[in-house]
Protein backbone atom coordinates (compact mmCIF):
# COMPACT_ATOMS: atom_id res chain seq x y z
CA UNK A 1 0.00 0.00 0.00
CA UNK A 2 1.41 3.49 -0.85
CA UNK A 3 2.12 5.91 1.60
CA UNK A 4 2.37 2.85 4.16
CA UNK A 5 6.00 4.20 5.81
CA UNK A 6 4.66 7.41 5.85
CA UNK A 7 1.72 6.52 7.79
CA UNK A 8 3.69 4.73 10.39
CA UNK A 9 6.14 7.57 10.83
CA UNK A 10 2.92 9.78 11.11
CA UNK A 11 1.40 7.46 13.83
CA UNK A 12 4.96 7.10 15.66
CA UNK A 13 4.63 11.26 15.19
CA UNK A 14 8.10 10.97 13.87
CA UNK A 15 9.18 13.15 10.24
CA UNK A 16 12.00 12.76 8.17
CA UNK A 17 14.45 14.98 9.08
CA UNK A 18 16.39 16.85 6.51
CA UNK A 19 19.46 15.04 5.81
CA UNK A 20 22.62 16.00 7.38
CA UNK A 21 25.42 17.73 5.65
CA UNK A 22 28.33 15.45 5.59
CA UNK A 23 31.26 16.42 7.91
CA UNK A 24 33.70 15.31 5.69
CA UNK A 25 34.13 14.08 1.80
CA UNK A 26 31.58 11.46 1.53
CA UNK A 27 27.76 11.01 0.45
CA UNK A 28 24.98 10.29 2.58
CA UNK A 29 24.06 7.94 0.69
CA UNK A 30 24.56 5.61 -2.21
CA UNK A 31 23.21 2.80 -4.69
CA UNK A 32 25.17 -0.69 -5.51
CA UNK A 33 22.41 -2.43 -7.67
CA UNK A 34 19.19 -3.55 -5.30
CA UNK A 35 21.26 -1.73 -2.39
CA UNK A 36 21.08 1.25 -0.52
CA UNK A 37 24.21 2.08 1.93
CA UNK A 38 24.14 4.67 4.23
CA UNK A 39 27.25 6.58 5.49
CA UNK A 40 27.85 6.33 9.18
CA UNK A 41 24.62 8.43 10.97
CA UNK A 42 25.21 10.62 13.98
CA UNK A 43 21.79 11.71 15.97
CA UNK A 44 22.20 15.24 14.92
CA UNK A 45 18.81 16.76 15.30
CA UNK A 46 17.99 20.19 14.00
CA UNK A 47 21.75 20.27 12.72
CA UNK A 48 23.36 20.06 16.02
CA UNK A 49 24.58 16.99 18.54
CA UNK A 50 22.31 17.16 21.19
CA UNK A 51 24.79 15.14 23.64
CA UNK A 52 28.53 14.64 23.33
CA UNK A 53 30.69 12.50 25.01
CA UNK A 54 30.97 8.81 25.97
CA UNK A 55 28.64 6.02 27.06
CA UNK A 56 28.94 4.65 30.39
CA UNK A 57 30.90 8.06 31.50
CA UNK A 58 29.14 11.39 29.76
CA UNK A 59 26.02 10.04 28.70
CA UNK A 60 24.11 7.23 30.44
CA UNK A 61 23.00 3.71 28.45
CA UNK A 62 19.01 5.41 28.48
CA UNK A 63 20.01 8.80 26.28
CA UNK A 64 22.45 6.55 23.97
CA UNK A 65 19.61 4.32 23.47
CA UNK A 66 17.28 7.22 22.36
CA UNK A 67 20.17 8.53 20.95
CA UNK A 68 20.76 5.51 18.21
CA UNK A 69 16.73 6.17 17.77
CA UNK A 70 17.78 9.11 16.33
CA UNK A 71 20.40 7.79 14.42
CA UNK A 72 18.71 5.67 12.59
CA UNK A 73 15.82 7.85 12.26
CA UNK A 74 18.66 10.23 10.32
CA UNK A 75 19.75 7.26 8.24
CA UNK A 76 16.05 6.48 6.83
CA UNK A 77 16.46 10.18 5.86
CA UNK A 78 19.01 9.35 3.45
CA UNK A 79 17.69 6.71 2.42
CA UNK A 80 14.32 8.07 1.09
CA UNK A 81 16.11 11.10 -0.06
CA UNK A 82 18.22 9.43 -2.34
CA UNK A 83 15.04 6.89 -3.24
CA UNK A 84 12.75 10.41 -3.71
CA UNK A 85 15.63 11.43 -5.90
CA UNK A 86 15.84 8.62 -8.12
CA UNK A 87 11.73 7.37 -8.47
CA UNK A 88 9.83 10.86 -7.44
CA UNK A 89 7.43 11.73 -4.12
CA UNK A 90 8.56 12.54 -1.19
CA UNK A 91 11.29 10.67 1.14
CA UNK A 92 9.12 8.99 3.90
CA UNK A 93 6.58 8.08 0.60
CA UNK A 94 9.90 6.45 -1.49
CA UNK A 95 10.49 4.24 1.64
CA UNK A 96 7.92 2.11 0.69
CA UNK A 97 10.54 0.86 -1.83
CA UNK A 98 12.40 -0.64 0.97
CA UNK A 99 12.16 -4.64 0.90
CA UNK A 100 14.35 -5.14 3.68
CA UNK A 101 17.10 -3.91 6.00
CA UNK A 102 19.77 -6.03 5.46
CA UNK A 103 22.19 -4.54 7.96
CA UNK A 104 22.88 -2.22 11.10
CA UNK A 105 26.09 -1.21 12.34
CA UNK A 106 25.97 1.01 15.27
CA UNK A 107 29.13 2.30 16.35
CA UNK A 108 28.95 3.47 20.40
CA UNK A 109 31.86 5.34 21.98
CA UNK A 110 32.15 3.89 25.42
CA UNK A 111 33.95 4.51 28.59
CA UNK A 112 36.68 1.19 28.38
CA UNK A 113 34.17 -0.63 31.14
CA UNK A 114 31.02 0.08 29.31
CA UNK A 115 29.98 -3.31 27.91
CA UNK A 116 26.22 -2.16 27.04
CA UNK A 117 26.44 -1.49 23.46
CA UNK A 118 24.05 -3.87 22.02
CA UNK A 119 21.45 -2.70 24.67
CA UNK A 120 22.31 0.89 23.04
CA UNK A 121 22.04 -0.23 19.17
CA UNK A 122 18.68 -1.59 20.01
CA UNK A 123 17.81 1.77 19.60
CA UNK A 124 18.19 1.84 16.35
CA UNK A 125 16.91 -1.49 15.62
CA UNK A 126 13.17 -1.06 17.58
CA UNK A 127 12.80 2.38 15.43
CA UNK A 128 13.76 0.31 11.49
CA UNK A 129 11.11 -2.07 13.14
CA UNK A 130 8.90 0.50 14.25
CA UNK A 131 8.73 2.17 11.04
CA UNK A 132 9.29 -0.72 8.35
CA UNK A 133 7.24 -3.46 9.91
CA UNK A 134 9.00 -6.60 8.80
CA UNK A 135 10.80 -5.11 6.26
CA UNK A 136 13.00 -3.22 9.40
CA UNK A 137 13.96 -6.65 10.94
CA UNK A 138 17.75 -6.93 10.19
CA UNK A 139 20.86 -8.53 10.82
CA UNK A 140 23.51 -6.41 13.13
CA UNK A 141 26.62 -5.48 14.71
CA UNK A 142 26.62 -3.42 18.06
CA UNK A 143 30.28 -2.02 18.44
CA UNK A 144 32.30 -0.13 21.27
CA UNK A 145 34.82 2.47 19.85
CA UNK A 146 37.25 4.86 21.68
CA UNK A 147 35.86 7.86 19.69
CA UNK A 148 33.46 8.73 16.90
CA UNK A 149 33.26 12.10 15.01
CA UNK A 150 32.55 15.33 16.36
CA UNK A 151 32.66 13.72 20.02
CA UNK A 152 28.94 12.02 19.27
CA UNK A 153 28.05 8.93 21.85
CA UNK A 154 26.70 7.16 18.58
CA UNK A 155 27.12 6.41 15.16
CA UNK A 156 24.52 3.83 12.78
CA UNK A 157 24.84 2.77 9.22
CA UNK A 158 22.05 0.79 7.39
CA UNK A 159 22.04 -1.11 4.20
CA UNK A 160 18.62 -1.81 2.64
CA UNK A 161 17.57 -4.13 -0.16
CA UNK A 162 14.66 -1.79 -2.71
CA UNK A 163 12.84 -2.86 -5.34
């Protein structure tokens, strides 16, 4: 059914935010055949970091959590931008191309006896299910890191099969 992503986001009263500027020399997104690949996500909202520092230290497990939320919530931004791009409509509309998340990374910088990442990328893994129904179920790596860019507590990528 058209306009089924759309009306999940709506009911979640989430939106598509606009996609992030990269911070560096890279795409947000790009195309290999039936793939989409997303560049690493921060949770920037409104163009800024909302938190900074690390997991387990800076920021508790709870606000990393929501934090990957928002994440991944960025990356289905590029996703349906680059989709809207390619086929027409609007990005949350050109999500309905999405046949399945293949794969989640989600990077978390952690204090070196933080051990609660996967806990944290499930963040990022309830909202893809949340807002692609079966389509959002995924395979997944949850990893700790020393540092990520610009000092953010969490990072996601997301490949996703379209049609």
């Amino acid at each position: 059914m058209a306009g089924e992503v759309a009306a999940r986001l709506a009911a979640a009263g989430l939106t598509l935010p606009e996609v992030a500027a990269p911070v560096a020399a890279y795409v947000p997104a790009v195309r290999s055949g039936a793939h989409v690949w997303t560049s690493g996500q921060l949770p920037f909202v409104d163009g800024a970091l909302p938190v900074t520092g690390k997991v387990g230290a800076d920021v508790d497990a709870a606000t990393a959590t929501g934090l990957a939320r928002t994440a991944a919530l960025n990356a289905l931004a590029a996703v349906g931008t680059l989709l809207a791009q390619e086929h027409g409509g609007t990005p949350a509309e050109a999500l309905d191309r999405v046949r399945r998340v293949v794969k989640v990374v989600g990077f978390v910088a952690s204090d070196p006896a933080f051990t609660g990442q996967p806990g944290v990328v499930n963040g990022a893994s309830h909202l893809l299910h949340e807002v692609l129904g079966d389509a959002g179920v995924h395979a997944r790596s949850a990893v700790g890191v020393a540092v990520l860019p610009l000092d953010a507590p969490v990072e996601v990528e997301v490949v996703v099969e379209t049609d």
